[in-house]
N, C-alpha and C. Protein backbone atom coordinates (compact mmCIF):
# COMPACT_ATOMS: atom_id res chain seq x y z
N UNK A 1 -65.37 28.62 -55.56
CA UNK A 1 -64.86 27.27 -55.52
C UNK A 1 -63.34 27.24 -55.66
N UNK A 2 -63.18 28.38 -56.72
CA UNK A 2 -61.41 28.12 -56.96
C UNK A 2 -60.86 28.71 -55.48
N UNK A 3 -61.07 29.44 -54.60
CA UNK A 3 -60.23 29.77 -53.63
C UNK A 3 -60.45 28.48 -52.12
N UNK A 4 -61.25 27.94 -52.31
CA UNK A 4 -61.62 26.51 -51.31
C UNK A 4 -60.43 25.53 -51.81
N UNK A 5 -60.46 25.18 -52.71
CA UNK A 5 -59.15 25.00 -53.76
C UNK A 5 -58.01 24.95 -53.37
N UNK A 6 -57.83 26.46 -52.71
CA UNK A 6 -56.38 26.94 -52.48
C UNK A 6 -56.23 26.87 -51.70
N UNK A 7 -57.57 27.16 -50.70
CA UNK A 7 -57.00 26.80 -49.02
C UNK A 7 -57.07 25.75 -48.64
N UNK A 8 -57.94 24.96 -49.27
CA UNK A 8 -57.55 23.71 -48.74
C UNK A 8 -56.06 22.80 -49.42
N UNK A 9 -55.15 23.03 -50.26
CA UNK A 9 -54.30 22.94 -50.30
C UNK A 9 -53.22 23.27 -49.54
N UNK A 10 -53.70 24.38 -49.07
CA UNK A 10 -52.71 25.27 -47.78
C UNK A 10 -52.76 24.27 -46.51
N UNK A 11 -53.96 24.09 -46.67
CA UNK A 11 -53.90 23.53 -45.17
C UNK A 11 -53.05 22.03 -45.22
N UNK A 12 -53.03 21.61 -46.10
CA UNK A 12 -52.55 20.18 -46.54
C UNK A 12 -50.61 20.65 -46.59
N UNK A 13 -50.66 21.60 -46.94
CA UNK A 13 -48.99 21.89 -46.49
C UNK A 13 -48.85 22.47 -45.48
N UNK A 14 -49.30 23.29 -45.03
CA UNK A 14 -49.47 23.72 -43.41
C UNK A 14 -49.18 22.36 -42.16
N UNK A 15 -49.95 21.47 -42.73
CA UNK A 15 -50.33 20.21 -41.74
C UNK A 15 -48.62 19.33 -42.01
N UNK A 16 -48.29 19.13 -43.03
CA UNK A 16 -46.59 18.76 -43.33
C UNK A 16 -45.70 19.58 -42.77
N UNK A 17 -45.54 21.01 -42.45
CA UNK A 17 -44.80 21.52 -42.07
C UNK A 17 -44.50 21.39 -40.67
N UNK A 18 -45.53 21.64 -39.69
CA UNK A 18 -45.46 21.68 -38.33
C UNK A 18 -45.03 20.17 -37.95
N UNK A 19 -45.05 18.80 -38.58
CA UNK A 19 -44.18 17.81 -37.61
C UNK A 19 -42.55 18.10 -38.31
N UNK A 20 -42.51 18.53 -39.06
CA UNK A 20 -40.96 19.10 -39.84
C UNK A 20 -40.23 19.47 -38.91
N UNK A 21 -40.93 20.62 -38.58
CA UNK A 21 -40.15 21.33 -37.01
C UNK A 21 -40.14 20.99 -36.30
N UNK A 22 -41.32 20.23 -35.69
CA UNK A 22 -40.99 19.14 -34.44
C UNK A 22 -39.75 18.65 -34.68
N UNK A 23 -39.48 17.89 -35.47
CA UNK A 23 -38.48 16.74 -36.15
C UNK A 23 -37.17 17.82 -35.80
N UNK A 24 -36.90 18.66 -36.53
CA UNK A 24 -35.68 19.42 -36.72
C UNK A 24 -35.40 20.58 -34.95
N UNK A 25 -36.60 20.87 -34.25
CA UNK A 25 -36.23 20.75 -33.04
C UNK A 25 -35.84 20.13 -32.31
N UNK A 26 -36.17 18.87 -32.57
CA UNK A 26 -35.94 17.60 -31.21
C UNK A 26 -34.29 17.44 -31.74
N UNK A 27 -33.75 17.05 -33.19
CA UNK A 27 -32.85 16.46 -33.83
C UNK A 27 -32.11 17.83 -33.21
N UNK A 28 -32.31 18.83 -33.20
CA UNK A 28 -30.84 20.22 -32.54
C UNK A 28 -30.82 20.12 -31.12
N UNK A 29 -31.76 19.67 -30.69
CA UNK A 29 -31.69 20.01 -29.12
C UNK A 29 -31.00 18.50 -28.66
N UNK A 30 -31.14 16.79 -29.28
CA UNK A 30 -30.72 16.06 -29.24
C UNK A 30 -28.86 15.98 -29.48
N UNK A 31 -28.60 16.86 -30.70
CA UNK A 31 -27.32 17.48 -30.76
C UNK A 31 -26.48 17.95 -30.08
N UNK A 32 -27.01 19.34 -29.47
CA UNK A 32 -26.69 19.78 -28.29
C UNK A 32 -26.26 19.25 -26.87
N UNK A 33 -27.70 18.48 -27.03
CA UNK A 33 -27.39 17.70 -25.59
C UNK A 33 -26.02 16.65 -25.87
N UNK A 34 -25.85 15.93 -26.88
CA UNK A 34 -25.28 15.31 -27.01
C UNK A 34 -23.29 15.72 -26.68
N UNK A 35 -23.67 17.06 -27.07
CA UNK A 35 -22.54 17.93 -27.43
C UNK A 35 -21.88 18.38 -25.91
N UNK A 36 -22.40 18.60 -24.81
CA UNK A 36 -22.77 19.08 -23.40
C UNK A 36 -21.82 17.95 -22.77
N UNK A 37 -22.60 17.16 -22.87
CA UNK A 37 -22.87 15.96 -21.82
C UNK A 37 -21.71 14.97 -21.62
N UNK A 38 -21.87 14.21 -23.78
CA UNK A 38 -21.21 13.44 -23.81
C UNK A 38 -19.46 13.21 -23.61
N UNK A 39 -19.06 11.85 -23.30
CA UNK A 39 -17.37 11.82 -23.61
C UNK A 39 -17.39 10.61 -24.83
N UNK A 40 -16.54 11.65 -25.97
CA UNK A 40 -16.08 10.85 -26.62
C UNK A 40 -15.17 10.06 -26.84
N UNK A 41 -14.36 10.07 -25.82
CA UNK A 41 -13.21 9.19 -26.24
C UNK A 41 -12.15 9.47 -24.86
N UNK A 42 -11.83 7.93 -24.12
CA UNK A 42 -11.33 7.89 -23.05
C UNK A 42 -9.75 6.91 -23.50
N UNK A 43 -8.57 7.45 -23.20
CA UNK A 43 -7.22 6.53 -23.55
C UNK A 43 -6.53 6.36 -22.85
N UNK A 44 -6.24 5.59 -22.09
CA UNK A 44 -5.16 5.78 -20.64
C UNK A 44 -4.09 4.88 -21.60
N UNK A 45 -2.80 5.92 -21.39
CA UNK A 45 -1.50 4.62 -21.58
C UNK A 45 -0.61 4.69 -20.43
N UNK A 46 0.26 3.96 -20.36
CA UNK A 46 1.37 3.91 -19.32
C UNK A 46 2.55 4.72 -19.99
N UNK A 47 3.29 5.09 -18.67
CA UNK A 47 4.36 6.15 -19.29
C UNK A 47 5.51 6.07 -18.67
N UNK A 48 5.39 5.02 -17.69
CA UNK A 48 6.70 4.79 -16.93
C UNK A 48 6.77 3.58 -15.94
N UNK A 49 7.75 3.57 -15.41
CA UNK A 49 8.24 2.84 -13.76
C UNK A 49 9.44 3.39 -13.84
N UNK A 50 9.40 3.68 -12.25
CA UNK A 50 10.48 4.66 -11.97
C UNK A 50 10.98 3.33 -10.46
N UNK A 51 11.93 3.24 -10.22
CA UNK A 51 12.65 2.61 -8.94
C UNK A 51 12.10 3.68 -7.44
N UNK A 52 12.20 5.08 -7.35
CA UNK A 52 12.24 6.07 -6.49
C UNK A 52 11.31 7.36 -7.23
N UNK A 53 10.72 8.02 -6.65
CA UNK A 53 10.42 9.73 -6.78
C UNK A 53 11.33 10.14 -6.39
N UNK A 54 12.18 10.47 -5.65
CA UNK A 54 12.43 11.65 -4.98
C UNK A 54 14.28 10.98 -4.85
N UNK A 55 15.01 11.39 -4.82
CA UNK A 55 16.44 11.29 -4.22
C UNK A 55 16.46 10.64 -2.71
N UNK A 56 16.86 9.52 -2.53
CA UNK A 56 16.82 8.40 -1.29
C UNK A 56 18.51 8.95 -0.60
N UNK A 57 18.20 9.37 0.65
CA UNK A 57 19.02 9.23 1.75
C UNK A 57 19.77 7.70 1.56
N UNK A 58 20.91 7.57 2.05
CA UNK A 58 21.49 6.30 2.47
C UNK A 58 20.98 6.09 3.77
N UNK A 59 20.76 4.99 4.35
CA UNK A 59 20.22 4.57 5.92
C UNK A 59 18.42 3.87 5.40
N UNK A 60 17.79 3.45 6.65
CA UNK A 60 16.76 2.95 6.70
C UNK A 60 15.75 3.17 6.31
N UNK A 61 14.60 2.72 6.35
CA UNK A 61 13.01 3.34 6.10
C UNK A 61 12.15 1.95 5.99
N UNK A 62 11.02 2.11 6.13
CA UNK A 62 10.04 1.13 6.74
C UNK A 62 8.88 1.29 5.33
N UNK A 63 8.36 1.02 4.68
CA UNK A 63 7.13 0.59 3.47
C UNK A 63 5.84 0.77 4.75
N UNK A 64 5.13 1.95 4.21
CA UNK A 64 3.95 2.16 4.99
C UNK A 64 2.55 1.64 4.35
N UNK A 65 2.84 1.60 2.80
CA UNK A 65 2.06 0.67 2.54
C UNK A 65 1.84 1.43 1.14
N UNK A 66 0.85 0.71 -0.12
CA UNK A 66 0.44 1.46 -1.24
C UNK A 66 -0.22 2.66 -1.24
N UNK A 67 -0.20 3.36 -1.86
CA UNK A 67 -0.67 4.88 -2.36
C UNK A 67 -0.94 5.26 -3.80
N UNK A 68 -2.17 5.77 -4.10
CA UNK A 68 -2.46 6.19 -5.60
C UNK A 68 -2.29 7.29 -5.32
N UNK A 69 -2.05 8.61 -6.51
CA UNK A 69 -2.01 9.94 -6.49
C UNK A 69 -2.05 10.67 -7.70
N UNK A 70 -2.89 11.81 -8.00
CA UNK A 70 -3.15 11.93 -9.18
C UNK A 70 -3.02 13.53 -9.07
N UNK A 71 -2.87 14.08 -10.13
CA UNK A 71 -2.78 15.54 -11.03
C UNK A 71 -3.98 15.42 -11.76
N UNK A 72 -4.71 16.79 -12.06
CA UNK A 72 -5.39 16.73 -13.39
C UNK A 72 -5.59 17.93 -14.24
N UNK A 73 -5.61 18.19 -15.64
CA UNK A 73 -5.63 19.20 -16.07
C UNK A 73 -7.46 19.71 -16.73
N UNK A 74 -7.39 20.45 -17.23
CA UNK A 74 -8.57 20.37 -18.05
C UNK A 74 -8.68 22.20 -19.00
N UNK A 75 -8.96 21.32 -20.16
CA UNK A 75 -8.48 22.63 -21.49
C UNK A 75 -10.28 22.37 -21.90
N UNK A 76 -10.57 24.06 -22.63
CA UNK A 76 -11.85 24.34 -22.84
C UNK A 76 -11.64 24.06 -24.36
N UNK A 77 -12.54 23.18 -24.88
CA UNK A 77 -12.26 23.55 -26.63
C UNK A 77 -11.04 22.59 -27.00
N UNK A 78 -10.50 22.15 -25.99
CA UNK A 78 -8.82 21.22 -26.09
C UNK A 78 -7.82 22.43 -26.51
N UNK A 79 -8.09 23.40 -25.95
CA UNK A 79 -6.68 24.03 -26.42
C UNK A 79 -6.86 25.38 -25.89
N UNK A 80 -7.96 25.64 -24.59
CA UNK A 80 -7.39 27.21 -23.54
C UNK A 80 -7.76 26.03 -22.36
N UNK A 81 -6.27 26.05 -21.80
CA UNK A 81 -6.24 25.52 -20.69
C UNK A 81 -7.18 26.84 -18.92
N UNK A 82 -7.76 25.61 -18.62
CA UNK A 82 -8.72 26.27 -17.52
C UNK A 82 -8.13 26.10 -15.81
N UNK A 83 -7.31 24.93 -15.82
CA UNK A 83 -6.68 24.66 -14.63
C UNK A 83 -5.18 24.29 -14.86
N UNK A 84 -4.78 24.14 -13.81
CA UNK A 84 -3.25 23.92 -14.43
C UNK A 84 -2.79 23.02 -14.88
N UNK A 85 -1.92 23.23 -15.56
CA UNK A 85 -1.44 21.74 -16.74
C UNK A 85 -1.17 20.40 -15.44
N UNK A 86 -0.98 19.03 -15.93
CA UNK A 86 -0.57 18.24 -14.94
C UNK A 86 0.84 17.98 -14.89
N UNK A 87 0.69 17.67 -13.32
CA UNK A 87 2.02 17.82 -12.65
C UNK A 87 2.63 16.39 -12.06
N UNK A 88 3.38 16.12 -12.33
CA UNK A 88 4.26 14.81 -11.62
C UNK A 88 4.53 14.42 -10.34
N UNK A 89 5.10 16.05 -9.77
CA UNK A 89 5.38 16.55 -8.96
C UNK A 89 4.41 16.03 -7.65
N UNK A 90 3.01 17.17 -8.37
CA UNK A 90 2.02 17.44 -7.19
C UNK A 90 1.30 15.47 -6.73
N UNK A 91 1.10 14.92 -7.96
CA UNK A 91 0.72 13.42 -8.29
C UNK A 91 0.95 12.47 -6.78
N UNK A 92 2.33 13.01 -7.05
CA UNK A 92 3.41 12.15 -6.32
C UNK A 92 3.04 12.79 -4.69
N UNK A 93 3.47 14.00 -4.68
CA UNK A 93 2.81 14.35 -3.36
C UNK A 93 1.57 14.23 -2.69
N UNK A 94 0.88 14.03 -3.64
CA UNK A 94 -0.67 13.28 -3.12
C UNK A 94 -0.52 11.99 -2.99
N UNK A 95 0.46 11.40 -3.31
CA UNK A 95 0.40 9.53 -2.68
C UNK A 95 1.46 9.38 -1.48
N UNK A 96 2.33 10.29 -1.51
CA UNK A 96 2.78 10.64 -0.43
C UNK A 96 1.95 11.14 1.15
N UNK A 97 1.43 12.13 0.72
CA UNK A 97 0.50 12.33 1.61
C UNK A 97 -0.78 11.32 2.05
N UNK A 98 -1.44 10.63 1.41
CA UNK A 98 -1.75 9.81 1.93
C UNK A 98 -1.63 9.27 2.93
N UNK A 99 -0.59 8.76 2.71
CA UNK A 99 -0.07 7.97 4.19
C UNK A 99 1.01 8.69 4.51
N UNK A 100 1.35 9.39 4.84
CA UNK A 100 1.96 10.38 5.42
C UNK A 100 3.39 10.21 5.58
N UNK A 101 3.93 9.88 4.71
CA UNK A 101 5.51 9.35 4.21
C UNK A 101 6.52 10.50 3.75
N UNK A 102 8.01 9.41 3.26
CA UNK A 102 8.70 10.85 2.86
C UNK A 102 9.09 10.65 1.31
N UNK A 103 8.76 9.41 0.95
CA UNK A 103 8.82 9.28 -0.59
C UNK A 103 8.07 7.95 -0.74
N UNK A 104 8.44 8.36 -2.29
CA UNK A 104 7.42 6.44 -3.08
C UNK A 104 8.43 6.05 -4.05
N UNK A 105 8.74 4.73 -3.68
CA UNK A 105 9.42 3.74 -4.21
C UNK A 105 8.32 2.70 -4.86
N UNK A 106 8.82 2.04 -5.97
CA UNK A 106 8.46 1.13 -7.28
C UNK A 106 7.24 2.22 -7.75
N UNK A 107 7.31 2.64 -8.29
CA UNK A 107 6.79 3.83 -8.75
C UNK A 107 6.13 3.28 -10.16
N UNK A 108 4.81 3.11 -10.30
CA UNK A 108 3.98 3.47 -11.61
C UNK A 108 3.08 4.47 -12.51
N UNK A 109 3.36 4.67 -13.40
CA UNK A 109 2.68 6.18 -13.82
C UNK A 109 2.07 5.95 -15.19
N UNK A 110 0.80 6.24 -15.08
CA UNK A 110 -0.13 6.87 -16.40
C UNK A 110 -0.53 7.64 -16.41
N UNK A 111 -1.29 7.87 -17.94
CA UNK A 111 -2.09 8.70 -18.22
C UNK A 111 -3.41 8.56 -18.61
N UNK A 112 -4.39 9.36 -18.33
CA UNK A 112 -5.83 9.22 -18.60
C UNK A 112 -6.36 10.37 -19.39
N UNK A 113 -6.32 10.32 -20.58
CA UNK A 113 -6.94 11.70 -21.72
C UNK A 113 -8.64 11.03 -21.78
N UNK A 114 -9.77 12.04 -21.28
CA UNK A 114 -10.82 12.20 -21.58
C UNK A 114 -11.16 13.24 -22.63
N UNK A 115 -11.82 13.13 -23.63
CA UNK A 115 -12.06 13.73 -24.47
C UNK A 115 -13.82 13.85 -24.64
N UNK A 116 -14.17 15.08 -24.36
CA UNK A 116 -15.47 15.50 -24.40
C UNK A 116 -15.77 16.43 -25.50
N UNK A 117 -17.04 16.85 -25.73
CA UNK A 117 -17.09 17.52 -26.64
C UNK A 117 -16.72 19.03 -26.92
N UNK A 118 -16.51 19.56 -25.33
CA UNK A 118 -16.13 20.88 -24.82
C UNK A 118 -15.20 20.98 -24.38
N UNK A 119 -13.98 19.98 -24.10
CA UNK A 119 -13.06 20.11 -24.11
C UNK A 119 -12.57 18.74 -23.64
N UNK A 120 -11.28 18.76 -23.15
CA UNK A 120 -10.47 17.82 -22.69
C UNK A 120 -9.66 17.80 -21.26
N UNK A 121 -9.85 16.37 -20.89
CA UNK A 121 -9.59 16.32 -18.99
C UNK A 121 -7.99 15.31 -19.38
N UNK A 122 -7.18 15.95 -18.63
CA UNK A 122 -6.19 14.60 -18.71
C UNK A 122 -5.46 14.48 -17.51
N UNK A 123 -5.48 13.53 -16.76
CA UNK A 123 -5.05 13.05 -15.73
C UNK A 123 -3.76 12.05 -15.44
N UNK A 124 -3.07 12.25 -14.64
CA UNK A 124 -2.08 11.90 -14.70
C UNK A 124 -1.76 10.76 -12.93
N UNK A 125 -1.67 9.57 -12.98
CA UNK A 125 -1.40 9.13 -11.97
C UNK A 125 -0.55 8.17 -11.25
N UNK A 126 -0.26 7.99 -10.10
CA UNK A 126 0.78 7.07 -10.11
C UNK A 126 1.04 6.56 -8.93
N UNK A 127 1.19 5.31 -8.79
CA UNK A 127 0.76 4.62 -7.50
C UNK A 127 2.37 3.86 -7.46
N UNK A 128 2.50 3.34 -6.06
CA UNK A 128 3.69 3.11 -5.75
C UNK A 128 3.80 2.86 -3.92
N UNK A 129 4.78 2.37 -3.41
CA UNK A 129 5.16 2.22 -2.23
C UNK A 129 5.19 3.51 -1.21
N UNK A 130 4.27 3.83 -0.32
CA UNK A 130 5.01 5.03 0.72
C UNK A 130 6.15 4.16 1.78
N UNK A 131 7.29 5.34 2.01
CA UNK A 131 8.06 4.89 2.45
C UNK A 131 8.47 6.14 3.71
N UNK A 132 9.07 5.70 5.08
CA UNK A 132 9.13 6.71 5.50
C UNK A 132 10.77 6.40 6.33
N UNK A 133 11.37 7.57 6.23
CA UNK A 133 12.40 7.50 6.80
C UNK A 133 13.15 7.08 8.00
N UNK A 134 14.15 6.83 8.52
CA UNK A 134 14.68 6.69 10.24
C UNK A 134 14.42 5.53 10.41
N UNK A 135 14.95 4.61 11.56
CA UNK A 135 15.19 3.96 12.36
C UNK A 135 14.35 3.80 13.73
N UNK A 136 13.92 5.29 14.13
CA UNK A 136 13.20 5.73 15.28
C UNK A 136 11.69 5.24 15.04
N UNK A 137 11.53 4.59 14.02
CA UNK A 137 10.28 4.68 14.02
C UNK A 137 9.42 3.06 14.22
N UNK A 138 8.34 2.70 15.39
CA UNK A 138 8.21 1.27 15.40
C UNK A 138 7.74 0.30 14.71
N UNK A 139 8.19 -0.70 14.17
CA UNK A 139 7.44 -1.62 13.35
C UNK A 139 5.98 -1.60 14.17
N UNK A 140 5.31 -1.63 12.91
CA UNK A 140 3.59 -1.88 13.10
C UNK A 140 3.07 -3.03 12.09
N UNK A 141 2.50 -3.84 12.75
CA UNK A 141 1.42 -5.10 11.80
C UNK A 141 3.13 -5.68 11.10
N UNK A 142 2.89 -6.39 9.86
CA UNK A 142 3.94 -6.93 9.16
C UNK A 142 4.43 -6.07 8.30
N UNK A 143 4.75 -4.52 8.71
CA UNK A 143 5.49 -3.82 7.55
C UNK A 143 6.86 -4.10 7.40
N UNK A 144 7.60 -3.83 6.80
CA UNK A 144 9.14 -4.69 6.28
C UNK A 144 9.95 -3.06 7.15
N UNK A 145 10.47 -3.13 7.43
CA UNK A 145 12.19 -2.65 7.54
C UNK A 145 12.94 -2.71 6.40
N UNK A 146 14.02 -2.01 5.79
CA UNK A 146 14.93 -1.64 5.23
C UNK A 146 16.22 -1.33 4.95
N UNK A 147 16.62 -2.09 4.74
CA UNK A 147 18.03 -1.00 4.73
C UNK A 147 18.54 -0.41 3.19
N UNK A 148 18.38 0.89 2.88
CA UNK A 148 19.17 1.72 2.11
C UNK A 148 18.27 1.18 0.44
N UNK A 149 17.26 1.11 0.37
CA UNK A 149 16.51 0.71 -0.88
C UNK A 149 17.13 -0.84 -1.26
N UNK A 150 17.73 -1.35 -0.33
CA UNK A 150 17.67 -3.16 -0.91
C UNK A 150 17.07 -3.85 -0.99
């Protein structure tokens, strides 16, 4: 009788243990996932207006129209960078290219820090006027003409 006793006590903690681990599996793997997946924390601020990108020729140019353009970086852990840091530079040449211009005038620029749990994305962008150089070139639809950034 005394060992019926004991096992059936066993079994009565046996039977508590196994949803325990359920519990403490689901709660690590819920963690994890959480850890993977999620973004914690998104901040865009502004960081400028600039008149020009680039050094303006004296003489004409025609407004081809708006352009966004962006850089982006991204660090493992927030602190071993995996791609290359962001660039102003390249930003700008992607709104340039767009529309296939030779600079961007009224110039706006932010920043976008994503913060994940594995690391950090920060993006850099900046939208503004394409503008393209010469005289030679024909008005199309209602784009403006220029003279000399006035």
């Amino acid at each position: 009788m005394a060992r019926n006793r004991k096992k059936k006590g066993n079994d009565q903690k046996s039977w508590f243990i196994a949803p325990k681990r359920a519990l403490s599996a689901a709660l690590i793997i819920s963690i994890i996932t959480a850890f993977l997946l999620g973004c914690v924390q998104t901040r865009v601020r502004a960081t400028g207006l600039e008149p020009n990108s680039k050094v303006m020729p004296a003489g004409e140019y025609r407004v081809l129209g708006e352009a966004e353009g962006e850089s982006s970086s991204f660090n493992l852990l927030w602190v071993f960078p995996v791609t290359p840091r962001i660039s102003y530079e390249s930003a700008v040449n992607d709104a340039i290219a767009r529309l296939g211009g030779d600079n961007l005038i009224d110039v706006r620029t932010w920043i976008e820090r994503q913060i994940w749990f594995v690391g950090m994305v920060e993006i850099l962008r900046v939208r503004g006027k394409v503008i393209v150089y010469g005289d030679s070139i024909p008005l199309q639809d209602n784009r403006e003409m220029t003279e000399g950034g006035k």
